[in-house]
PDB file of N, CA and C in Angstrom:
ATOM      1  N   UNK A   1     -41.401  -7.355 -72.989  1.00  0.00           N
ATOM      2  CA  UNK A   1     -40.109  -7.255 -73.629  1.00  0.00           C
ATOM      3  C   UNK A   1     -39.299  -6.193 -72.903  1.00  0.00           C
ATOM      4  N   UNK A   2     -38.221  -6.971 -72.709  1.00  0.00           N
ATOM      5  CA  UNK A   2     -37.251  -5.320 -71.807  1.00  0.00           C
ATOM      6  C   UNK A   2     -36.591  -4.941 -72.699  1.00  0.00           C
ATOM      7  N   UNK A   3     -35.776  -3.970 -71.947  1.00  0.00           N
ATOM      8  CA  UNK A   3     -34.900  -2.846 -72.870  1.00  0.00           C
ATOM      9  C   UNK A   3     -33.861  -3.934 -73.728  1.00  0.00           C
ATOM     10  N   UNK A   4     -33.052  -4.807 -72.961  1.00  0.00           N
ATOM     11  CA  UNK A   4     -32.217  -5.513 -73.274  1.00  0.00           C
ATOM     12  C   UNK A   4     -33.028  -6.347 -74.903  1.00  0.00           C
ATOM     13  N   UNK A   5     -33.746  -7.322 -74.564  1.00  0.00           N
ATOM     14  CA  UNK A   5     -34.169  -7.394 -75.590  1.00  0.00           C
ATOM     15  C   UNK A   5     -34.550  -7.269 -77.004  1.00  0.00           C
ATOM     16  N   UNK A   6     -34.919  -5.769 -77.278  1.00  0.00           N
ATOM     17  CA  UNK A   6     -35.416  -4.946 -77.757  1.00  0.00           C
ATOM     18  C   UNK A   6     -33.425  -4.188 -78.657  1.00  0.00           C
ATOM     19  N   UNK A   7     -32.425  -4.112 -77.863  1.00  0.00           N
ATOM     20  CA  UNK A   7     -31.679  -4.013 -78.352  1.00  0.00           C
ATOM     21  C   UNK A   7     -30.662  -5.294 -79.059  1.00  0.00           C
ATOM     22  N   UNK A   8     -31.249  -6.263 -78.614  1.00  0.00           N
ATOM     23  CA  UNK A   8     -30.582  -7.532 -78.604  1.00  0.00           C
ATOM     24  C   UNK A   8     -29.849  -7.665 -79.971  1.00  0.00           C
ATOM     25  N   UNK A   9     -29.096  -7.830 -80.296  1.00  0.00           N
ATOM     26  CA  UNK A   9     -28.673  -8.098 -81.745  1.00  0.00           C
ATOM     27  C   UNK A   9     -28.673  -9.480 -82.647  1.00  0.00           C
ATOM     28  N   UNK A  10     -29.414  -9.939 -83.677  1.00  0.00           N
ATOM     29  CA  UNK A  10     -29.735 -10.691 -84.650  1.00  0.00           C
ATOM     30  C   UNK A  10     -29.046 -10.825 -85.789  1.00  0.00           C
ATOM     31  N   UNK A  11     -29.237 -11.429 -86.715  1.00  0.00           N
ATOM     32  CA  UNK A  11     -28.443 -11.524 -88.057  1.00  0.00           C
ATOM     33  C   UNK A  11     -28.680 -10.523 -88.641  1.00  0.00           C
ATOM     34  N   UNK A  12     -27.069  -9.545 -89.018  1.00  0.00           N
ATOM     35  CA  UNK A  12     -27.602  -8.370 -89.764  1.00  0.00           C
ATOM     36  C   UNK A  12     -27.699  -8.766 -91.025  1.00  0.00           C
ATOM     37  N   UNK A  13     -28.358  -7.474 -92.196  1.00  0.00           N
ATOM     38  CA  UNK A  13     -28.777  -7.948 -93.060  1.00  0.00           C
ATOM     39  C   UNK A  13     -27.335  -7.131 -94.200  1.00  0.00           C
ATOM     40  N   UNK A  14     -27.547  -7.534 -95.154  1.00  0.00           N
ATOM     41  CA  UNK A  14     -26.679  -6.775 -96.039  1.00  0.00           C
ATOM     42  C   UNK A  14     -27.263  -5.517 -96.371  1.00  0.00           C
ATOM     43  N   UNK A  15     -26.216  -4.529 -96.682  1.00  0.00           N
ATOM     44  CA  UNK A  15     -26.760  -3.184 -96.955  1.00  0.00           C
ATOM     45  C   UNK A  15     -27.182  -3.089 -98.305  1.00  0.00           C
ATOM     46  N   UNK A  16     -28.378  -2.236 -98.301  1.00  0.00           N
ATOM     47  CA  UNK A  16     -29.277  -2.180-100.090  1.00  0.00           C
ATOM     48  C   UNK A  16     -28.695  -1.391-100.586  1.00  0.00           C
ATOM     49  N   UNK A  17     -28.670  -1.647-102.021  1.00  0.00           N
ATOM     50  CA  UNK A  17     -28.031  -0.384-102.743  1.00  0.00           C
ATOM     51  C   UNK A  17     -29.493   0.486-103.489  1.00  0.00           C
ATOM     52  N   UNK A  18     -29.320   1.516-103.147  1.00  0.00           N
ATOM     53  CA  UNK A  18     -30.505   2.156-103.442  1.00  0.00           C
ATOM     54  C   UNK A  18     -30.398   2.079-105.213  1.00  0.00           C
ATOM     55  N   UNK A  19     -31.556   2.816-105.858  1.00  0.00           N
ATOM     56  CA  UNK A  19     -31.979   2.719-107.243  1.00  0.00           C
ATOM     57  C   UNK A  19     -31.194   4.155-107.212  1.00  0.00           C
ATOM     58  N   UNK A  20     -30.530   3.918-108.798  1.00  0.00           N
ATOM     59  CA  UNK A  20     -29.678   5.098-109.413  1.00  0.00           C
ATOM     60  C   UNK A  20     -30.953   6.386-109.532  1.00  0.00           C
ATOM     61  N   UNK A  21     -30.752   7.730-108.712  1.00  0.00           N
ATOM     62  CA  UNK A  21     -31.639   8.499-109.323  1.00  0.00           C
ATOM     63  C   UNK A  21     -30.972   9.151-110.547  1.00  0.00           C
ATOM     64  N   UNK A  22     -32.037   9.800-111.651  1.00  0.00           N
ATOM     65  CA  UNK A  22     -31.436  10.036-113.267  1.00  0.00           C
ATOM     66  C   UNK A  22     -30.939  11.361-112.497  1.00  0.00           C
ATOM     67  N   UNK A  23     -29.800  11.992-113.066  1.00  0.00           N
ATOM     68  CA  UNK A  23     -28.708  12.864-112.883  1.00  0.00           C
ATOM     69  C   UNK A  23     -27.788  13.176-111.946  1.00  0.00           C
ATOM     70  N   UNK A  24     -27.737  12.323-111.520  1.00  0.00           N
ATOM     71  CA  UNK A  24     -27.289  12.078-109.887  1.00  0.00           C
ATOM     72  C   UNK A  24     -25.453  10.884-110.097  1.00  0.00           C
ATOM     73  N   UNK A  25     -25.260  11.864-110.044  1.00  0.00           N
ATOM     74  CA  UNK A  25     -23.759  11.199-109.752  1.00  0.00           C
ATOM     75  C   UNK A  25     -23.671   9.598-108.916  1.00  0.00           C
ATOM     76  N   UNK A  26     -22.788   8.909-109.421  1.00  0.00           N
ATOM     77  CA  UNK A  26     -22.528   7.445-108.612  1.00  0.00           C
ATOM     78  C   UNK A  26     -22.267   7.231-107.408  1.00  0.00           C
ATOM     79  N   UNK A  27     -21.452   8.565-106.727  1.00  0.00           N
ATOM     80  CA  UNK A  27     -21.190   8.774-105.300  1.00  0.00           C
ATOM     81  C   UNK A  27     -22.360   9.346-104.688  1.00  0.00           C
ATOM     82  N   UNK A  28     -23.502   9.965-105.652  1.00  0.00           N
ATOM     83  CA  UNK A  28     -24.820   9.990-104.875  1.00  0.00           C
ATOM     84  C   UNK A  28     -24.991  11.672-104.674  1.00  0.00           C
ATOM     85  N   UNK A  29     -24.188  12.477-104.850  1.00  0.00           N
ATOM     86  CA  UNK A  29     -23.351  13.940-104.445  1.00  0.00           C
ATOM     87  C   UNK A  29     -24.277  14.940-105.431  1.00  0.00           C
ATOM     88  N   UNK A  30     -24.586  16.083-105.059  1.00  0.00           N
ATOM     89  CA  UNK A  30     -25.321  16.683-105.610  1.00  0.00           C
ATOM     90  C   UNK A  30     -24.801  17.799-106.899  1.00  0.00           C
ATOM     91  N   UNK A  31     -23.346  17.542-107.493  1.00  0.00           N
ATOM     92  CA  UNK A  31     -23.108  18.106-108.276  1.00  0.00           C
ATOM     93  C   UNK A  31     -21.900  17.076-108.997  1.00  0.00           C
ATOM     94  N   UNK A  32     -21.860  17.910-110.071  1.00  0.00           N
ATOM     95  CA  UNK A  32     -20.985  16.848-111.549  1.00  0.00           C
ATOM     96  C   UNK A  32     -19.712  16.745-111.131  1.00  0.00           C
ATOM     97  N   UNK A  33     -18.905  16.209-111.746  1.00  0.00           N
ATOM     98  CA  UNK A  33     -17.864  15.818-112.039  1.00  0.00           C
ATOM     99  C   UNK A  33     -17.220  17.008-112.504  1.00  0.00           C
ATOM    100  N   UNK A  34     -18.010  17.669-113.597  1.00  0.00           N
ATOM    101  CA  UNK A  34     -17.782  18.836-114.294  1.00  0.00           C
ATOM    102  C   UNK A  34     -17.863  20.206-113.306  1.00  0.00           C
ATOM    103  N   UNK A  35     -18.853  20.085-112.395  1.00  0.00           N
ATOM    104  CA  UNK A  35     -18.612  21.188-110.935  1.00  0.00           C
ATOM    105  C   UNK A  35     -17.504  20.604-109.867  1.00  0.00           C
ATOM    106  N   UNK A  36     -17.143  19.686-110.126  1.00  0.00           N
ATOM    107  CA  UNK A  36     -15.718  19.135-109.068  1.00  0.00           C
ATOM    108  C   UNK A  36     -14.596  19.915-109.649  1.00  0.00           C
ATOM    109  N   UNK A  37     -14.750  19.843-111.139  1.00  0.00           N
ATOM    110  CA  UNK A  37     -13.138  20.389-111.754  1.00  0.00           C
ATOM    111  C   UNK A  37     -13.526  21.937-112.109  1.00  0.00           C
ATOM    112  N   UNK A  38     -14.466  22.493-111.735  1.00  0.00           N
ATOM    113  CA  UNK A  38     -14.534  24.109-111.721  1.00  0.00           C
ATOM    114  C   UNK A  38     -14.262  24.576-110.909  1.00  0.00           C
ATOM    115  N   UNK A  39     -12.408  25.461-111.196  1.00  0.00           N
ATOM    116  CA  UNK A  39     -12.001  26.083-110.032  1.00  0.00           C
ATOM    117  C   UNK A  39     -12.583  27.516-110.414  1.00  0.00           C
ATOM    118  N   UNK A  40     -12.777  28.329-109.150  1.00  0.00           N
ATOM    119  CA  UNK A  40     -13.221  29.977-109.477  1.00  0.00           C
ATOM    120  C   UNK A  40     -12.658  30.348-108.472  1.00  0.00           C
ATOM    121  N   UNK A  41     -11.525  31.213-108.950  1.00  0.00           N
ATOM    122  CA  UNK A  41     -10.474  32.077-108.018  1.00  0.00           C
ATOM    123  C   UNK A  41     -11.245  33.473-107.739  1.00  0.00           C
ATOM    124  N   UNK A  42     -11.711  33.797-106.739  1.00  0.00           N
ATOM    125  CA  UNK A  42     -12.118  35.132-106.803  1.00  0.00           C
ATOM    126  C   UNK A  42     -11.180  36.487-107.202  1.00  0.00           C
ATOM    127  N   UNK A  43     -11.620  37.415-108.337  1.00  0.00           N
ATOM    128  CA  UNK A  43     -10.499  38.416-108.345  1.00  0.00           C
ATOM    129  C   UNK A  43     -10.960  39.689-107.688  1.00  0.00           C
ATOM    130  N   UNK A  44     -10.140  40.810-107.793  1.00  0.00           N
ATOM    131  CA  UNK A  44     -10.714  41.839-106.861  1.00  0.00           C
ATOM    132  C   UNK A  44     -12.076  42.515-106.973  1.00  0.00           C
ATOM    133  N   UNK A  45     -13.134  42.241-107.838  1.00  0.00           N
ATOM    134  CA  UNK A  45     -14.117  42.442-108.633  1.00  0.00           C
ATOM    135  C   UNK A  45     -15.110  41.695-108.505  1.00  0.00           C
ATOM    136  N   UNK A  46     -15.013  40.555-107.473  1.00  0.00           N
ATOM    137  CA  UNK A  46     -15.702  39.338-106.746  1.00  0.00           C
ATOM    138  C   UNK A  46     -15.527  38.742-106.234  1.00  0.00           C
ATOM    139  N   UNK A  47     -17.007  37.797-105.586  1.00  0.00           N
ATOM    140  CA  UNK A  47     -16.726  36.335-104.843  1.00  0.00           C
ATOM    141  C   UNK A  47     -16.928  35.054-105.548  1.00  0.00           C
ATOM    142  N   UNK A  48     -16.892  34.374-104.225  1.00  0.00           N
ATOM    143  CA  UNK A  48     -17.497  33.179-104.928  1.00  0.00           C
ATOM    144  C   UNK A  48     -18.400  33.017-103.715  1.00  0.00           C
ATOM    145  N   UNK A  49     -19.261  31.745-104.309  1.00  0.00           N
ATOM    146  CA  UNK A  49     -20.624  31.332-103.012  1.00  0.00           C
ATOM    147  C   UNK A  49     -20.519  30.165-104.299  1.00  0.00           C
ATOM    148  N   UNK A  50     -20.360  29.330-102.408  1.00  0.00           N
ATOM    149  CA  UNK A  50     -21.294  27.861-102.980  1.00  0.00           C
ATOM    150  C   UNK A  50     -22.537  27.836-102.745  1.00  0.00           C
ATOM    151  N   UNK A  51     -23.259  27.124-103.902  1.00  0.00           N
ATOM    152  CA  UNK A  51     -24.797  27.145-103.470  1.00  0.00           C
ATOM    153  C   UNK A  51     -25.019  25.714-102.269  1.00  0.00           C
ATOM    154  N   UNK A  52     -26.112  26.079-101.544  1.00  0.00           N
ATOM    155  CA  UNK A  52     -26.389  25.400-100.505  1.00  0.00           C
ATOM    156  C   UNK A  52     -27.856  24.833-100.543  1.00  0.00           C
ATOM    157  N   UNK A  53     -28.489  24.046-100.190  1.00  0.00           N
ATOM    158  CA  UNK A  53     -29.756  23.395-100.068  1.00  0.00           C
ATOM    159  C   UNK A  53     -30.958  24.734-100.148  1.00  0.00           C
ATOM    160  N   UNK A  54     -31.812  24.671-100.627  1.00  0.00           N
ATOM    161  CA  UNK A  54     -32.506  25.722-100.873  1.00  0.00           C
ATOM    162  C   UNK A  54     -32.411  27.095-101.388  1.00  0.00           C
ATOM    163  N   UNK A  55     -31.209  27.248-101.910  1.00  0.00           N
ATOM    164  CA  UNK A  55     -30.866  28.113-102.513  1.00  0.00           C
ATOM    165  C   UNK A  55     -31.660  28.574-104.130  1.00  0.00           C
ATOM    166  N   UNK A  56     -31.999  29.821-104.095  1.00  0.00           N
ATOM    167  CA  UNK A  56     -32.184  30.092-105.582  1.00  0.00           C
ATOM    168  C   UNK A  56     -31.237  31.925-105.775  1.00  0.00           C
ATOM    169  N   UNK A  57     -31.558  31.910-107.443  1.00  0.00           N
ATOM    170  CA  UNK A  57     -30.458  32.681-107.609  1.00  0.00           C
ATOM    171  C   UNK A  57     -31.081  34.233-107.029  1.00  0.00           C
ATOM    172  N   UNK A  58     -32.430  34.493-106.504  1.00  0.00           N
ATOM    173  CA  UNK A  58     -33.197  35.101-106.011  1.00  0.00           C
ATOM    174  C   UNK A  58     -32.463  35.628-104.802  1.00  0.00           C
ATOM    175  N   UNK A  59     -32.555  34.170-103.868  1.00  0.00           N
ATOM    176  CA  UNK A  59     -31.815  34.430-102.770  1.00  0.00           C
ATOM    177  C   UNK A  59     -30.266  35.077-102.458  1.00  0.00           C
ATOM    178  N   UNK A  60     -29.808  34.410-103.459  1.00  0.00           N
ATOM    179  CA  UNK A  60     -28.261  34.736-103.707  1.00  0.00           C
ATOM    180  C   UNK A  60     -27.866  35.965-103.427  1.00  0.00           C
ATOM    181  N   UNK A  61     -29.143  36.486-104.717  1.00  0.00           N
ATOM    182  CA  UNK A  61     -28.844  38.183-105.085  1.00  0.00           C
ATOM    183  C   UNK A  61     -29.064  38.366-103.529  1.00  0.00           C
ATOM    184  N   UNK A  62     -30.349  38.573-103.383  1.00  0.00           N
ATOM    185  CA  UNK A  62     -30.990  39.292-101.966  1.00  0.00           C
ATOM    186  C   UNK A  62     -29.574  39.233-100.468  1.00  0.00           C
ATOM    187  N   UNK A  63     -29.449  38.270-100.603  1.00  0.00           N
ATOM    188  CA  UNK A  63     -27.995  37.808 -99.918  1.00  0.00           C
ATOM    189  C   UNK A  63     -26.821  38.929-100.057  1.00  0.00           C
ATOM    190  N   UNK A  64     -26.281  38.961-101.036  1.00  0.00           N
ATOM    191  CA  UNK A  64     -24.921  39.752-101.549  1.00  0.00           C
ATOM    192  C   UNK A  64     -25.451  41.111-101.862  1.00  0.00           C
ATOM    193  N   UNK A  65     -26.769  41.132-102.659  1.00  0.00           N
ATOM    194  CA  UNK A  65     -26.861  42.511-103.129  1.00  0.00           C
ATOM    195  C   UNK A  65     -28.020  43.206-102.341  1.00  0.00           C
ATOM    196  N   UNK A  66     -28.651  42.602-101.557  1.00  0.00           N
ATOM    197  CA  UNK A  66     -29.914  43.338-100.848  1.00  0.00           C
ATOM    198  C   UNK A  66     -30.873  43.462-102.013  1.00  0.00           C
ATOM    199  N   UNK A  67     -31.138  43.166-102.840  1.00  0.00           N
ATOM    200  CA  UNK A  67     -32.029  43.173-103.803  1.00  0.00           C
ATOM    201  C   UNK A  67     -32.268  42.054-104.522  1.00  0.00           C
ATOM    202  N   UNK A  68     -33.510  40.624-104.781  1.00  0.00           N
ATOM    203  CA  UNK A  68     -34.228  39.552-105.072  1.00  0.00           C
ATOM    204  C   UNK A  68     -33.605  39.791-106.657  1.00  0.00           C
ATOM    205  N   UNK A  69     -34.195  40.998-107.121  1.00  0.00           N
ATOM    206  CA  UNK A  69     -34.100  41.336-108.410  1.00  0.00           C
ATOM    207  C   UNK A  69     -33.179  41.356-109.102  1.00  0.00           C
ATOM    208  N   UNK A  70     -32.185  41.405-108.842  1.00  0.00           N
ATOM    209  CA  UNK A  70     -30.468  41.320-109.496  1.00  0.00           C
ATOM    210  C   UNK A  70     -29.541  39.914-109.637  1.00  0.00           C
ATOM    211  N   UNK A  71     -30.848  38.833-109.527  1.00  0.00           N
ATOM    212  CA  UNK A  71     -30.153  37.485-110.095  1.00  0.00           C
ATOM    213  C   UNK A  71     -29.859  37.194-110.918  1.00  0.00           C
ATOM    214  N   UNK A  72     -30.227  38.417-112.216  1.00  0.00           N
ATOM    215  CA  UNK A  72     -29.472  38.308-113.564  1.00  0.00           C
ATOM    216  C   UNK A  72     -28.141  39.147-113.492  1.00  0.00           C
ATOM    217  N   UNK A  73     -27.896  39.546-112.800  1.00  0.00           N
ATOM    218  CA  UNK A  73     -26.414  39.854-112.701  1.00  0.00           C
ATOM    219  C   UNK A  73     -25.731  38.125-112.587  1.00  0.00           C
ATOM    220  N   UNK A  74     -25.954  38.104-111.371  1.00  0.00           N
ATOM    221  CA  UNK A  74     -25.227  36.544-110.965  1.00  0.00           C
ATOM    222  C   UNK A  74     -25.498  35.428-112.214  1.00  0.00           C
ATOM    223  N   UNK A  75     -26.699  35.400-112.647  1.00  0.00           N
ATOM    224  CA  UNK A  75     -27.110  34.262-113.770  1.00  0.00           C
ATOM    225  C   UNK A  75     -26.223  34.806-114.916  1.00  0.00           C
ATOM    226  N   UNK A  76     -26.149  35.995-115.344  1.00  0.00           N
ATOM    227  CA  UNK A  76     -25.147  35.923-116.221  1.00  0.00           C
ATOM    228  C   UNK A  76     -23.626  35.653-116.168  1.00  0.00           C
ATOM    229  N   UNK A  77     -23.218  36.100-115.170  1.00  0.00           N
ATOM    230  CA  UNK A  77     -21.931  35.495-114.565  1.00  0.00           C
ATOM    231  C   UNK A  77     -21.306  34.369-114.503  1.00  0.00           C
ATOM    232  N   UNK A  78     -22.453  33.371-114.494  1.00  0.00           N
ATOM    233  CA  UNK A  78     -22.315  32.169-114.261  1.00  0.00           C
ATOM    234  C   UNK A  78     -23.104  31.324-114.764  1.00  0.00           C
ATOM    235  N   UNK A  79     -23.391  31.429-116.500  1.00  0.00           N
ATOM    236  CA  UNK A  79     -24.522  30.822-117.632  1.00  0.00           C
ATOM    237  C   UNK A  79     -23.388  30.098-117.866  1.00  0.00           C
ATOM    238  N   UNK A  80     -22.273  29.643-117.994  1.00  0.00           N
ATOM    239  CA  UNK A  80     -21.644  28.276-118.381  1.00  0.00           C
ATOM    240  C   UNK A  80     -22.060  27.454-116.984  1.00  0.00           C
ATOM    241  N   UNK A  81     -21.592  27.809-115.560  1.00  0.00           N
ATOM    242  CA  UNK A  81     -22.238  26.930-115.045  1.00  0.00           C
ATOM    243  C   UNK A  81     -23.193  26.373-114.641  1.00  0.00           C
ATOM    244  N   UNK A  82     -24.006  27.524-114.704  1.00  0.00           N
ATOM    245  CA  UNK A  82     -25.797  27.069-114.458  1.00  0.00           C
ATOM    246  C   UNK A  82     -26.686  26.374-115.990  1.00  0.00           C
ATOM    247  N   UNK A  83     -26.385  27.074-116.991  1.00  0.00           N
ATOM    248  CA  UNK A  83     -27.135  26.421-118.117  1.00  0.00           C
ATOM    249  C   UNK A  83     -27.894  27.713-118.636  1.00  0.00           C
ATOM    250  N   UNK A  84     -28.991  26.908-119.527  1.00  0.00           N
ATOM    251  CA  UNK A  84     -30.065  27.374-120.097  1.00  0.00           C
ATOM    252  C   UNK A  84     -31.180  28.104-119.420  1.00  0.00           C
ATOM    253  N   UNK A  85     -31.159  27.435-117.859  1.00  0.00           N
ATOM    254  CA  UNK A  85     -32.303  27.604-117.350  1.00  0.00           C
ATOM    255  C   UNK A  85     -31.923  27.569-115.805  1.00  0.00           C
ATOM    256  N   UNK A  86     -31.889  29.160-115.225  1.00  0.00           N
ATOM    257  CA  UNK A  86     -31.517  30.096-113.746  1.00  0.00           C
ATOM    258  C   UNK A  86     -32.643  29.142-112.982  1.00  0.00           C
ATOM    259  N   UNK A  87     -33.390  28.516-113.189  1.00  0.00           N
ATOM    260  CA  UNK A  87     -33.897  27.708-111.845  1.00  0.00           C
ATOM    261  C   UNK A  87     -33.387  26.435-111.426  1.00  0.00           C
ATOM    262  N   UNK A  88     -32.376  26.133-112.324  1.00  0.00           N
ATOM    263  CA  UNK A  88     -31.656  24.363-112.153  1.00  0.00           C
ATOM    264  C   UNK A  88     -30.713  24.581-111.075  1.00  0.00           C
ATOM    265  N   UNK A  89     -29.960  25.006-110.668  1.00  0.00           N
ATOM    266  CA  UNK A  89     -28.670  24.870-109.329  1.00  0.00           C
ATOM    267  C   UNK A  89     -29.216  24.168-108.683  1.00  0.00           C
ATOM    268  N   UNK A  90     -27.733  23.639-108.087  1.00  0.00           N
ATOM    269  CA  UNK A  90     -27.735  22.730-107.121  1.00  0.00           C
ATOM    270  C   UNK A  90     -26.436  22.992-106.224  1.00  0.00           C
ATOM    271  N   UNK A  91     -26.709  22.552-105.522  1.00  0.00           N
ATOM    272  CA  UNK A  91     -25.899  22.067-103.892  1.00  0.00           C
ATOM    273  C   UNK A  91     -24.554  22.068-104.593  1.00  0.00           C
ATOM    274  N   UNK A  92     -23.547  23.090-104.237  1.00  0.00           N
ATOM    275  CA  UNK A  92     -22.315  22.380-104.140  1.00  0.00           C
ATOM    276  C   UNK A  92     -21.588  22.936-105.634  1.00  0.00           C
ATOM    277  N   UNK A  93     -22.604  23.988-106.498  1.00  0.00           N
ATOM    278  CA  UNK A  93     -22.052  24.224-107.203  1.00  0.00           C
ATOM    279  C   UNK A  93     -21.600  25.903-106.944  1.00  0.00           C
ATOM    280  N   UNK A  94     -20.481  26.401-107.149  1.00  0.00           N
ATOM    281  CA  UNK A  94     -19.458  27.603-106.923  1.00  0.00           C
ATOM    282  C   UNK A  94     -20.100  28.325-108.005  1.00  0.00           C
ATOM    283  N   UNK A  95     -20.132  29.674-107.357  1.00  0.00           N
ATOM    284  CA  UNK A  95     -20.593  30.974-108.494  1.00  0.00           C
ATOM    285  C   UNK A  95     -19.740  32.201-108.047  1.00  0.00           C
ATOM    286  N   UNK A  96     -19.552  32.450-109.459  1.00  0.00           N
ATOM    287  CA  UNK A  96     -18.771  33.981-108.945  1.00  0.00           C
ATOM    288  C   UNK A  96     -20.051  35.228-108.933  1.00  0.00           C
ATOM    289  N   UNK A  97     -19.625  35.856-107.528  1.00  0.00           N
ATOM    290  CA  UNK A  97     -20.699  36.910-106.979  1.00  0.00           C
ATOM    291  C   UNK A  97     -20.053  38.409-107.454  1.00  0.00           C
ATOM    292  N   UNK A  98     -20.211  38.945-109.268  1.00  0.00           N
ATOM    293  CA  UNK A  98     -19.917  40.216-109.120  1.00  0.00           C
ATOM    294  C   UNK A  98     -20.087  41.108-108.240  1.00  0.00           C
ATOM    295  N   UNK A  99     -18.937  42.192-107.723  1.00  0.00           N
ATOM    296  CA  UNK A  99     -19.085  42.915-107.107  1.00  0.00           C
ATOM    297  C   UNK A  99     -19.868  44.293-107.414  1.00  0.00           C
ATOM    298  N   UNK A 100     -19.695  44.713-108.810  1.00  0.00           N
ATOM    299  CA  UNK A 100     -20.033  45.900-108.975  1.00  0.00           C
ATOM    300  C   UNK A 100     -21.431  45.683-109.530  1.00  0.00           C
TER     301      UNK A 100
END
């Protein structure tokens, strides 16, 4: 079989639609509808940080504050958008990073 071959083109097939995963938005996107319409203006007293793939609020701190231990600063800051429970974030959701 040569190269040609091997690239040859055949009847394509239709594209699959994958299976809905449970909490997972329709566009497939790793945060809500409800994190699309959360604006956070930083004021002089903070930032913001989007969270990114592997992120925990551990890191965050260690990140901004040099210290693992001060993710309850940030988790409290941001308990309407994170929830009940500081290990759920995801990708794409905005936190305000107290400064003081």
């Amino acid at each position: 079989m040569g190269l040609r071959d091997f690239f040859k083109r055949g009847e394509e097939e239709p594209a699959k639609t994958p299976n809905k995963v449970p909490g997972q938005s329709a566009d497939h996107s790793f945060f809500t509808k409800k994190d699309e319409q959360q604006v956070t203006d930083p004021n002089a007293n903070q930032d913001v940080y989007t969270v990114q793939s592997g992120d925990s609020l551990s890191k965050i701190a260690k990140k901004h504050y040099g210290d693992a231990n001060a993710w309850k600063k940030i988790y409290e800051a941001n308990k309407a958008t994170i929830g009940e429970n500081p290990d759920l974030i995801r990708p794409g959701q905005r936190f305000v990073i107290p400064r003081s």
